[in-house]
Protein backbone atom coordinates (compact mmCIF):
# COMPACT_ATOMS: atom_id res chain seq x y z
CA UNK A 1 52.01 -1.32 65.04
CA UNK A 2 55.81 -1.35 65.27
CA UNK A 3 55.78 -2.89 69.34
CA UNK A 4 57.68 -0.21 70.55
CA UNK A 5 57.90 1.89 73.81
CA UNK A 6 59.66 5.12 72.21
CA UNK A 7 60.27 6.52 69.16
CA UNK A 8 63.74 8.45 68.30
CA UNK A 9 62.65 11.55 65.50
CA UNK A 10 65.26 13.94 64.51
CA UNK A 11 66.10 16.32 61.93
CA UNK A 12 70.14 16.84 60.97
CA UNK A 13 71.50 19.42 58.37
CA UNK A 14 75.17 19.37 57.38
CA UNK A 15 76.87 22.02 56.22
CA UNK A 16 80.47 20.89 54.68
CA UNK A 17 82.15 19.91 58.11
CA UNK A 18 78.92 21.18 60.37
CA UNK A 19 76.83 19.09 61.29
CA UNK A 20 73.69 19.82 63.15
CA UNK A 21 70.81 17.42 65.04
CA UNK A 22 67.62 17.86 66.51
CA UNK A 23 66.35 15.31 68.23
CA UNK A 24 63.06 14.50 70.34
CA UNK A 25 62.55 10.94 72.13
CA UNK A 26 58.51 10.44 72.50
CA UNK A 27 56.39 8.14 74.17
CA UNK A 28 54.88 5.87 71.39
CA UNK A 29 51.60 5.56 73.89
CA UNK A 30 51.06 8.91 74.84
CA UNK A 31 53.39 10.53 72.14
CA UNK A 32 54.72 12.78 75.18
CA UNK A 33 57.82 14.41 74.18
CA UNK A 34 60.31 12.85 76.63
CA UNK A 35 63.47 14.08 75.38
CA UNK A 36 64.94 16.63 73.37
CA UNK A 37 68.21 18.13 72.78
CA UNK A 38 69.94 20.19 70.16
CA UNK A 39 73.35 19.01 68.58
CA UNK A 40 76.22 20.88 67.15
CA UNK A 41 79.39 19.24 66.12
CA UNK A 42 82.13 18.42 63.25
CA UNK A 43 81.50 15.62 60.78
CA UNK A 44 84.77 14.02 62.54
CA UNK A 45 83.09 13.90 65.59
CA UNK A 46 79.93 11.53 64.86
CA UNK A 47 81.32 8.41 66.61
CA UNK A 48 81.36 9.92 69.76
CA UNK A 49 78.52 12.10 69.14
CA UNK A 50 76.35 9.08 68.48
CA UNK A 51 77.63 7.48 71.91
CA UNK A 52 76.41 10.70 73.89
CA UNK A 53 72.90 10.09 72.05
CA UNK A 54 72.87 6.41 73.10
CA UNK A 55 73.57 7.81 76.65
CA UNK A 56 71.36 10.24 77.12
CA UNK A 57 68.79 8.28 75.34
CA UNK A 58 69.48 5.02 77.79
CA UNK A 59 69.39 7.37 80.54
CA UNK A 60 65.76 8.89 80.04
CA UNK A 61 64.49 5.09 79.27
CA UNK A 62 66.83 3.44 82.71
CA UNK A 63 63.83 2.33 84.37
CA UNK A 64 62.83 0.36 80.95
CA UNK A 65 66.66 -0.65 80.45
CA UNK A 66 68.50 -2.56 82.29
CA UNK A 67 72.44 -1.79 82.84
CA UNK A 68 73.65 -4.45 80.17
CA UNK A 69 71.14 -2.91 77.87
CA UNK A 70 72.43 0.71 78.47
CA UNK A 71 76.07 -0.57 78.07
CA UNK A 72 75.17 -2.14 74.66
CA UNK A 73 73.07 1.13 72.98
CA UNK A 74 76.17 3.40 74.22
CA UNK A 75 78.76 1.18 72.91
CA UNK A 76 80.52 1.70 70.29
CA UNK A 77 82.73 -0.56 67.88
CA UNK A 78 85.19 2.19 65.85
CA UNK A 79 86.70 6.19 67.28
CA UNK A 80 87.03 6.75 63.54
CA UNK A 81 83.92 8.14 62.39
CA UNK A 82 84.76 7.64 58.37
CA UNK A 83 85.46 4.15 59.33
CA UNK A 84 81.72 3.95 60.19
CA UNK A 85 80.47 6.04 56.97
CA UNK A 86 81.34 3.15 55.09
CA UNK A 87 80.35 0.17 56.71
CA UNK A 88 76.93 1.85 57.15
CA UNK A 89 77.50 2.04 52.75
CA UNK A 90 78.46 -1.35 52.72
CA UNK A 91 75.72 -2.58 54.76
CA UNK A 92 72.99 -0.44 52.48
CA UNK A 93 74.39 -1.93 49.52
CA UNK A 94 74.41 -5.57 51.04
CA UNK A 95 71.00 -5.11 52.13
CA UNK A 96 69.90 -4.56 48.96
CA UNK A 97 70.66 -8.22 47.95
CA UNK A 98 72.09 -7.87 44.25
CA UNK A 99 75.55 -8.71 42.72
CA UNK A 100 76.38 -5.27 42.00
CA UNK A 101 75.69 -4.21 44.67
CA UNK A 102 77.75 -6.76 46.79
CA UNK A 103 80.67 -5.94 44.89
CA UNK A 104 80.04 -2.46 46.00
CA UNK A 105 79.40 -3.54 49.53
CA UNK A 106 82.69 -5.44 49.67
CA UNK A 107 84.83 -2.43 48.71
CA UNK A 108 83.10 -0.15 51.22
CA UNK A 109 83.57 -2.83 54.01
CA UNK A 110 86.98 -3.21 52.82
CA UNK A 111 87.71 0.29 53.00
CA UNK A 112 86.46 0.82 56.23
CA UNK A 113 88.96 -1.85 57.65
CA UNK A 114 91.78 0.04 55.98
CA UNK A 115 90.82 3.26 58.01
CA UNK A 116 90.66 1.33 61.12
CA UNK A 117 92.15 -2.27 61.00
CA UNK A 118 90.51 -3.07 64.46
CA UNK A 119 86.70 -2.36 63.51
CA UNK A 120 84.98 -5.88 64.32
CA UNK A 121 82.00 -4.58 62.55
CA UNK A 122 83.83 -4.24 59.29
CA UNK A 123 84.92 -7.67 59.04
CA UNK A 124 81.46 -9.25 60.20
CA UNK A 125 79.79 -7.07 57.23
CA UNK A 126 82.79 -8.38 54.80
CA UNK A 127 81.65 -11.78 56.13
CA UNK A 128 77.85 -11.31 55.47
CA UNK A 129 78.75 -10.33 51.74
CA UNK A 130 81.24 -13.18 51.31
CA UNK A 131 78.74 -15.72 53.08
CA UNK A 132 75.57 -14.87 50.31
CA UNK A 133 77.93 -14.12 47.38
CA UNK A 134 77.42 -17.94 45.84
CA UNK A 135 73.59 -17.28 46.12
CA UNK A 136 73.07 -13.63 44.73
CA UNK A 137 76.11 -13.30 42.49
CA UNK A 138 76.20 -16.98 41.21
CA UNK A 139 79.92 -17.62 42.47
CA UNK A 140 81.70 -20.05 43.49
CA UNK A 141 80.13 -21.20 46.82
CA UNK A 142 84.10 -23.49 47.58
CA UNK A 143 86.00 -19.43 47.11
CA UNK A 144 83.55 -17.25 49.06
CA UNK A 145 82.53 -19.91 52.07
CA UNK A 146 86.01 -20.19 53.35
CA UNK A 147 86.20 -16.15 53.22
CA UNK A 148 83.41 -15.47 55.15
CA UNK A 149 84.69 -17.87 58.02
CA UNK A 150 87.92 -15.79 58.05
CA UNK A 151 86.32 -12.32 58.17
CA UNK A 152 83.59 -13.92 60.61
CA UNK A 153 86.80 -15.41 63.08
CA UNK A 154 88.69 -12.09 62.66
CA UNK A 155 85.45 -10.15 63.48
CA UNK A 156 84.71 -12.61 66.66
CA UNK A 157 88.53 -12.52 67.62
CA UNK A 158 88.24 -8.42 68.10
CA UNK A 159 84.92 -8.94 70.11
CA UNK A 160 83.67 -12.49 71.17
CA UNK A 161 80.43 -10.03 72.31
CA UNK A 162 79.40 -9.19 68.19
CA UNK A 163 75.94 -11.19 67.27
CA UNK A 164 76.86 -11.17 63.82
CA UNK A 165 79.94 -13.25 63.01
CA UNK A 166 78.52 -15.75 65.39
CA UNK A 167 75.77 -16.27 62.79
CA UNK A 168 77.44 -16.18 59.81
CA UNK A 169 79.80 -18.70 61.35
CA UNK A 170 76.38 -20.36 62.07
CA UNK A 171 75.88 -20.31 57.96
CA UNK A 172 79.41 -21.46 57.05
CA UNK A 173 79.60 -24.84 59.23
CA UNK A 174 75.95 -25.45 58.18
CA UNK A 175 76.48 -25.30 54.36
CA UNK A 176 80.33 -25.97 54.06
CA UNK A 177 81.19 -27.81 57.53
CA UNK A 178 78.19 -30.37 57.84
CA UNK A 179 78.61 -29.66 61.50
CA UNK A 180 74.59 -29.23 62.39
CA UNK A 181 75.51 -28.96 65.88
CA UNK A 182 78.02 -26.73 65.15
CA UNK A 183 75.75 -24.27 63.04
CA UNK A 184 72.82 -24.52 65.74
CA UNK A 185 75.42 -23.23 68.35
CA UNK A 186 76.40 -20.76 66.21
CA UNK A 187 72.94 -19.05 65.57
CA UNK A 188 71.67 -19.80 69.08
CA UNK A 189 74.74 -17.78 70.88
CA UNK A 190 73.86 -15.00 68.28
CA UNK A 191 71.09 -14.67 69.53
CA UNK A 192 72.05 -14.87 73.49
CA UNK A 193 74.16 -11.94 72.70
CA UNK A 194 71.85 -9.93 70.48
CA UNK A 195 68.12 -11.05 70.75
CA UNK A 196 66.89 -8.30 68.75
CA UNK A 197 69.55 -9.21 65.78
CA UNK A 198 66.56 -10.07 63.39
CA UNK A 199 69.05 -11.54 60.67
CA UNK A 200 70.47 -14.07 63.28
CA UNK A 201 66.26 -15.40 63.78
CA UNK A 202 66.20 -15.21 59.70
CA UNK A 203 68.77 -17.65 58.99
CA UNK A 204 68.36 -20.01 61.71
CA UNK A 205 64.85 -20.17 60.43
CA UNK A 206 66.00 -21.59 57.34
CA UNK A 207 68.36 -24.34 59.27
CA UNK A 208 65.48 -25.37 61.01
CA UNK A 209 63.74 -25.36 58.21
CA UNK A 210 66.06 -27.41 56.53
CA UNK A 211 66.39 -30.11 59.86
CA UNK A 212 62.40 -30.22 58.83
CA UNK A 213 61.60 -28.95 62.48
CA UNK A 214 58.71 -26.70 60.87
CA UNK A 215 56.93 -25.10 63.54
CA UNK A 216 60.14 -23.91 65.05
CA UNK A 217 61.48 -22.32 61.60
CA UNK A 218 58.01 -20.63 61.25
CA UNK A 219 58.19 -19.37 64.75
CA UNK A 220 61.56 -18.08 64.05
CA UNK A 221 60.78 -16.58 61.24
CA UNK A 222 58.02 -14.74 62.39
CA UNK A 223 60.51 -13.39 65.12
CA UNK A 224 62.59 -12.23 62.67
CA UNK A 225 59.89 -10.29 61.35
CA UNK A 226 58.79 -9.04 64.33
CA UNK A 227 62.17 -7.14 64.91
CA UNK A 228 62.83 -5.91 61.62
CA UNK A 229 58.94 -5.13 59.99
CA UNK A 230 60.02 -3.01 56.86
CA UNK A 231 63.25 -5.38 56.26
CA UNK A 232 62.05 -6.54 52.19
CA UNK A 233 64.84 -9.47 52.74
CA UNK A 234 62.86 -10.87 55.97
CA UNK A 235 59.70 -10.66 54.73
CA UNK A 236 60.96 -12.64 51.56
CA UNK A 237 62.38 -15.09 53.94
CA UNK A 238 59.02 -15.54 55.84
CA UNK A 239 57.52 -16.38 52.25
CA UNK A 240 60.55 -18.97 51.35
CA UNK A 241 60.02 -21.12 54.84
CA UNK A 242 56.12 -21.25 53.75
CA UNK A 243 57.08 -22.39 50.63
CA UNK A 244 59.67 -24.86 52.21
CA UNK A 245 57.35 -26.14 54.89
CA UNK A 246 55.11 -27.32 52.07
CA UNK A 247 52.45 -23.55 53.02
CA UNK A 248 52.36 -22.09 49.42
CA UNK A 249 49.02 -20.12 50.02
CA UNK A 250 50.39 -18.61 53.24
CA UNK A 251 53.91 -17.79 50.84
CA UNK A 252 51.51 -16.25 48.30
CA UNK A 253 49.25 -14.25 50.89
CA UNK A 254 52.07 -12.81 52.46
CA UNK A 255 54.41 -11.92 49.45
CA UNK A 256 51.93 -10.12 47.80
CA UNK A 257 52.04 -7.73 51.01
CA UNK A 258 55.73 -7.56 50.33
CA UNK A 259 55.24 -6.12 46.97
CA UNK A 260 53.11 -2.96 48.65
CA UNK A 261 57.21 -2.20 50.71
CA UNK A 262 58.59 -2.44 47.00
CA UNK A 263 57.39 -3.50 44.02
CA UNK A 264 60.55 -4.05 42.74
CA UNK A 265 62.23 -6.09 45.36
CA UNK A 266 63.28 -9.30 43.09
CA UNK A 267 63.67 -12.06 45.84
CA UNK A 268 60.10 -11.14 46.48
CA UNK A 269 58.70 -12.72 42.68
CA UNK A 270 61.38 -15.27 42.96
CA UNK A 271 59.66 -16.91 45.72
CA UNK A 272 56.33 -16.00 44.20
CA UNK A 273 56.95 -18.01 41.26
CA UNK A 274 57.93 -20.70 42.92
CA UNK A 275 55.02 -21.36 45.12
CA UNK A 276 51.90 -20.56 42.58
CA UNK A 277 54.59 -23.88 40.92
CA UNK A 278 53.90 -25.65 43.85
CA UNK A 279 50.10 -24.97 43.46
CA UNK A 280 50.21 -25.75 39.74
CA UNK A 281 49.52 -22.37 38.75
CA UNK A 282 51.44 -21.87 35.60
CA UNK A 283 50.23 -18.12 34.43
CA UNK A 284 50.50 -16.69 38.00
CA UNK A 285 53.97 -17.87 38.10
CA UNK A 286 55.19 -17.73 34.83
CA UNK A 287 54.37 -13.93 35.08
CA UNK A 288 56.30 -13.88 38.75
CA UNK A 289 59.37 -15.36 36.88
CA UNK A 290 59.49 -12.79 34.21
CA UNK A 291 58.80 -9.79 36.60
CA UNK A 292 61.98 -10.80 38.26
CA UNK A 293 63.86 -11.65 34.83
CA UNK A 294 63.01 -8.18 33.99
CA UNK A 295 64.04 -6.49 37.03
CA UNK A 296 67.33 -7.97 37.34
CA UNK A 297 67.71 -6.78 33.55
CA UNK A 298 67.79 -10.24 31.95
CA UNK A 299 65.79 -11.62 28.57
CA UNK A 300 62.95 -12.89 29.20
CA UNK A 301 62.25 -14.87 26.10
CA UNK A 302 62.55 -17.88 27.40
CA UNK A 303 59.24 -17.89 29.40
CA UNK A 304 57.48 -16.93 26.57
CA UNK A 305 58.92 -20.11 25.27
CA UNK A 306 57.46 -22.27 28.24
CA UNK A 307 53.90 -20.30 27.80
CA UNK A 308 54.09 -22.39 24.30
CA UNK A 309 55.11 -25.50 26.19
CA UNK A 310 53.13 -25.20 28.74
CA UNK A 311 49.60 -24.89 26.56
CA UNK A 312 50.96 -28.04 24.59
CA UNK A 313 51.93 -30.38 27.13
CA UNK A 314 51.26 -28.58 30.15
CA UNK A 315 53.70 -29.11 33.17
CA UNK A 316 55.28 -31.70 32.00
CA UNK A 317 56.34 -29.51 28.78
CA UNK A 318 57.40 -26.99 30.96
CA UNK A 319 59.75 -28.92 32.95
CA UNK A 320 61.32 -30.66 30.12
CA UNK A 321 61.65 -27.22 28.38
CA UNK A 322 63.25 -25.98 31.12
CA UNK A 323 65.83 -29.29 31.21
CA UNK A 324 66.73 -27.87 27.43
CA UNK A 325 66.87 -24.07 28.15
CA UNK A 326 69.08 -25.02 31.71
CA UNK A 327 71.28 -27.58 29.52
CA UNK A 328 71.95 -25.12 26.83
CA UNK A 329 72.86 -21.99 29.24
CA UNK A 330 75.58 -24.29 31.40
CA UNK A 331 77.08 -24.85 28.27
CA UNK A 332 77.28 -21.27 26.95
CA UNK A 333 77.75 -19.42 30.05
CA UNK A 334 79.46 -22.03 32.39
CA UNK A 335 76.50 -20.97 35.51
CA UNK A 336 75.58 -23.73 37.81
CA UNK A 337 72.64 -24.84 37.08
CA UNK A 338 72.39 -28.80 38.86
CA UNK A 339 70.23 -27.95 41.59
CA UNK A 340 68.01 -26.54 38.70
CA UNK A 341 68.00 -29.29 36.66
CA UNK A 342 67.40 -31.92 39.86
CA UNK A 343 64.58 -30.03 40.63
CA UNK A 344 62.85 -30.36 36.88
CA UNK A 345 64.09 -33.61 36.59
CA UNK A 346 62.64 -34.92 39.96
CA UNK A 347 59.08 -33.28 39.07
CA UNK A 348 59.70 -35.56 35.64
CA UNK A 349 59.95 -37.80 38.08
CA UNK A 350 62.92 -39.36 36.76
CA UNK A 351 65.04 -41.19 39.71
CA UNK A 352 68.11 -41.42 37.96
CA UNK A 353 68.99 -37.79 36.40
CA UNK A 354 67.74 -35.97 39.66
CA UNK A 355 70.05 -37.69 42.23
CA UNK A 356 72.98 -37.55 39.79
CA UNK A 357 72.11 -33.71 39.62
CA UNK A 358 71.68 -33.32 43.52
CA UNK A 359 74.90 -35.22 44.20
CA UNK A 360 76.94 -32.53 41.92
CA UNK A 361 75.29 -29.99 44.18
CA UNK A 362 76.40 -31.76 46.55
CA UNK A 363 79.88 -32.05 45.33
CA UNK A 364 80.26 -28.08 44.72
CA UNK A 365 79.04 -27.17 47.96
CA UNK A 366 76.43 -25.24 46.33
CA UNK A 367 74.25 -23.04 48.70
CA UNK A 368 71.22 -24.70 47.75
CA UNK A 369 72.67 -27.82 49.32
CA UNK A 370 70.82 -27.18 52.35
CA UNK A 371 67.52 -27.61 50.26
CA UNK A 372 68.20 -31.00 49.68
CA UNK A 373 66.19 -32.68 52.36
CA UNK A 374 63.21 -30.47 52.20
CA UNK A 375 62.88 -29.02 48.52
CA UNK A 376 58.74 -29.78 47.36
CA UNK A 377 59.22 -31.98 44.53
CA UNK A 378 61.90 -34.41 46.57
CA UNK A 379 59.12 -36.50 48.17
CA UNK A 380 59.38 -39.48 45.82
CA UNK A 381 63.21 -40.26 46.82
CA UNK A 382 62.04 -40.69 50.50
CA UNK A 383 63.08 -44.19 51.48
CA UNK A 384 65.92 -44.46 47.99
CA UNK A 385 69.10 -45.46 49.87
CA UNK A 386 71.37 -43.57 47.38
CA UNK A 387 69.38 -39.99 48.79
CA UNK A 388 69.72 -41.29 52.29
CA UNK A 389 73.31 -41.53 51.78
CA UNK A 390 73.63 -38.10 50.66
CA UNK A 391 71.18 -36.56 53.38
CA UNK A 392 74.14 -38.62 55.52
CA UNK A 393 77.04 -37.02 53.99
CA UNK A 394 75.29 -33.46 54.07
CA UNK A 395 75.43 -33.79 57.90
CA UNK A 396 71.72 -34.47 58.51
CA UNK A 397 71.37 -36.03 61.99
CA UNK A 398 69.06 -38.79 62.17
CA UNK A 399 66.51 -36.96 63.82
CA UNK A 400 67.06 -34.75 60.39
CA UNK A 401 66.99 -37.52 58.24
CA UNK A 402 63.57 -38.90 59.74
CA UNK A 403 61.81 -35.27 59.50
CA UNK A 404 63.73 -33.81 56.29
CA UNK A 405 60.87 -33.89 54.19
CA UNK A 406 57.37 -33.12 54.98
CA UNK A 407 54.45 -35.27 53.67
């Protein structure tokens, strides 16, 4: 089910500084035992410990490896094995895609670069966290950009050979550089030098998404998927590109799969909600809306509030409810909301209130700037010259421009 030649099982039990592994390597077809080996060693010997693995793992698969493949399992990127610890930590807590834990993330990554200055891995994790801050943690998208290029440079300037600064520099110069052609680069050399870094396919999925070259971001997507099938984040991001590329029963069909990995992966009703919106489904995703609201520990009022709206006036109540509600919380709580509100507004259908929304998202750099040209609802400003301008100044190519939003 997994694609895979061999599967790595082990058992390890530490006892304070102890630490002790048992390992077998088996055939996934014939579930032959191919390898197996017994380890003993000190906690502050796991770098290298984990290199001998690689090798003697490589060397039972060498007719299924080639030598650039064995180099890259044995290498390693840090002698300092507590150095590692924690950028393992901060990469659990970044996977996990919430604020706190990116803040927790940050100070692991962080802390491994204190232990060892010259770990490349630490800065491209620091990156990752900086570079989806704005979206997960609501920040400001003009403070965290510019920090993930500098970890992601610092990270490439230790080792050129690391997949993953080259993609989050692939990120940056989309969002924050309109250099398309820059980005593209970016993601497609992450990928020559790590083709089974799923998180490289995942994002430049959602470019190509975003240049409106749909059957490519699918494809990629699917890729993505392909190498990482329990990932909860790629999944989700399979379900956003069908919602993007205008496929909200495939977005639906699919998340609900998600939810059987974790029920209580948010990112997962997020997207849920947002294509039974596209289908005009108002229960199914009301309900998605508040199971995320409620999971992320927030009131959830408010939808209770549209529920009224919604059997008054139907959609149209909803999205002019959700205008007020949107209004009211920029005021009180200072979020940013614009992309929001351009979204409601443009399903109102009104011209003016929309693209003076989407140019302040434009104007913040906000994350969701990329969604600009491709967002469902954005169809009726096809052909307005005041969008084309801003599709322009976003750093849409023409080819871009032409394709940016699906019929």
């Amino acid at each position: 089910e997994l694609n895979v030649q061999a599967v790595l099982l082990g058992r390890v039990v530490q006892r304070g500084e102890d630490l002790t592994l048992n390992l077998e390597l088996v055939d996934a077809t014939t579930e032959n035992v191919l390898w197996a080996e017994k380890f003993d060693r000190k906690m502050k010997d796991l770098v290298s410990l984990q290199s001998e693995i690689a090798r003697d793992v490589s060397n039972k698969l060498r007719l299924r490896l080639s030598a650039t493949e064995r180099e890259k399992v044995a290498k390693t990127y840090t002698a300092n094995s507590e150095a590692q610890r924690l950028y393992l930590r901060g990469r659990f807590h970044w996977n996990k895609r919430t604020s706190d834990d990116f803040e927790k993330a940050i100070v692991y990554f962080k802390q491994a670069i204190e232990r060892d200055p010259t770990y490349p891995l630490a800065y491209a994790g620091l990156a990752d966290v900086y570079v989806l801050t704005p979206q997960y943690a609501r920040k400001s998208t003009k403070v965290f950009i510019p920090l993930a290029k500098s970890a992601a440079q610092k990270a490439i300037e230790l080792d050129y050979s690391l997949a993953e600064p080259h993609a989050t520099l692939g990120y940056v110069l989309s969002l924050y550089g309109a250099d398309f052609e820059g980005a593209e680069r970016e993601y497609t050399k992450a990928i020559e030098l790590n083709p089974k870094y799923a998180t490289a396919y995942q994002w430049y999925s959602e470019f190509l998404a975003a240049a409106g070259r749909k059957e490519e971001a699918i494809k990629t997507a699917k890729t993505a998927l392909e190498l990482e099938p329990l990932s909860l984040i790629i999944h989700a991001g399979v379900g956003l590109i069908y919602w993007q590329t205008r496929e909200p029963d495939k977005a639906i069909a699919h998340l609900n799969t998600t939810k059987e990995l974790d029920p209580n992966f948010i990112p997962t009703y997020q997207i849920l909600a947002l294509a039974y919106e596209k289908k005009r489904m108002f229960h199914q995703s009301n309900a998605n809306s508040i199971k995320a609201a409620e999971l992320a520990g927030r009131d959830t009022s408010n939808f209770s509030e549209l529920k009224s709206h919604y059997e008054r006036d139907g959609w149209n109540g909803v999205w002019k409810q959700r205008v007020k509600l949107l209004t009211e919380q920029s005021k009180k709580t200072g979020r940013n909301v614009d992309f929001l509100l351009a979204m409601n507004y443009a399903k109102l259908k009104n011209k003016e209130k929309t693209l003076e929304y989407l140019q302040r998202v434009y104007d913040e750099r906000d994350w969701r700037m990329m969604n600009i040209g491709i967002a469902p609802g954005l169809e009726f400003l096809k052909g307005e010259p005041r969008y084309e301008e801003l599709l322009r100044k976003i750093g849409f190519r023409e080819e871009i421009r032409k394709y940016g939003i699906p019929e």
